[in-house]
Protein backbone atom coordinates (compact mmCIF):
# COMPACT_ATOMS: atom_id res chain seq x y z
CA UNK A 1 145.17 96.58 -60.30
CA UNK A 2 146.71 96.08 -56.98
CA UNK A 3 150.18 96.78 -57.12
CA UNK A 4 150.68 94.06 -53.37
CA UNK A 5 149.05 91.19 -55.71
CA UNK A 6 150.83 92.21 -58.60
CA UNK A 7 154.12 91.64 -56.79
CA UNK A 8 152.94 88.39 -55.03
CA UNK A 9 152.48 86.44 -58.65
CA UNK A 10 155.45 87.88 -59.96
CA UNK A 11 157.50 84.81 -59.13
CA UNK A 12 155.09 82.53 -60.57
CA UNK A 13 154.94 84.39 -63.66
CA UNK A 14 158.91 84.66 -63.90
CA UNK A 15 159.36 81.25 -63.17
CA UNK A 16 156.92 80.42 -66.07
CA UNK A 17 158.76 82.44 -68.65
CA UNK A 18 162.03 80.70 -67.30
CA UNK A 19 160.47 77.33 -67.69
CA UNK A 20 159.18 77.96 -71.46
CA UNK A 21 163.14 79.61 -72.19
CA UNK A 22 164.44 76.33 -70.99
CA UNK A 23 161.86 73.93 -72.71
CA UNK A 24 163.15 76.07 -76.26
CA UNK A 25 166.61 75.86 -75.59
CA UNK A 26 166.44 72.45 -74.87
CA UNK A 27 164.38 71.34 -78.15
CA UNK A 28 166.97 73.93 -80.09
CA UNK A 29 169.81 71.77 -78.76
CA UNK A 30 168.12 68.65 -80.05
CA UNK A 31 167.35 69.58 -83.27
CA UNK A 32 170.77 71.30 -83.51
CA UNK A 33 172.19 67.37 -82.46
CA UNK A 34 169.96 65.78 -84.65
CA UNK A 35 171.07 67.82 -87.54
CA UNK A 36 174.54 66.81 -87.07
CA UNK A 37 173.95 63.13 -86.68
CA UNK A 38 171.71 62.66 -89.56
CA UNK A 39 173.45 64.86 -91.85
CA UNK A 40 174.05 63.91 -95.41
């Protein structure tokens, strides 16, 4: 493994795993709303 390519998709691979946290949180916030709205 090249350690110069390794460090070149870094920030692709970072940004990824930052777009999947957000994408949970998000849907966690949702169901967290929706919970509270339709609560009986």
């Amino acid at each position: 493994m090249h350690f110069g390519a390794f460090l070149e998709t870094l920030p692709v691979v970072l940004y990824g795993m930052l777009g999947i946290f957000i994408v949970m949180a998000i849907l966690f916030f949702v169901i967290l709303a929706l919970g509270k709205i339709f609560k009986d």
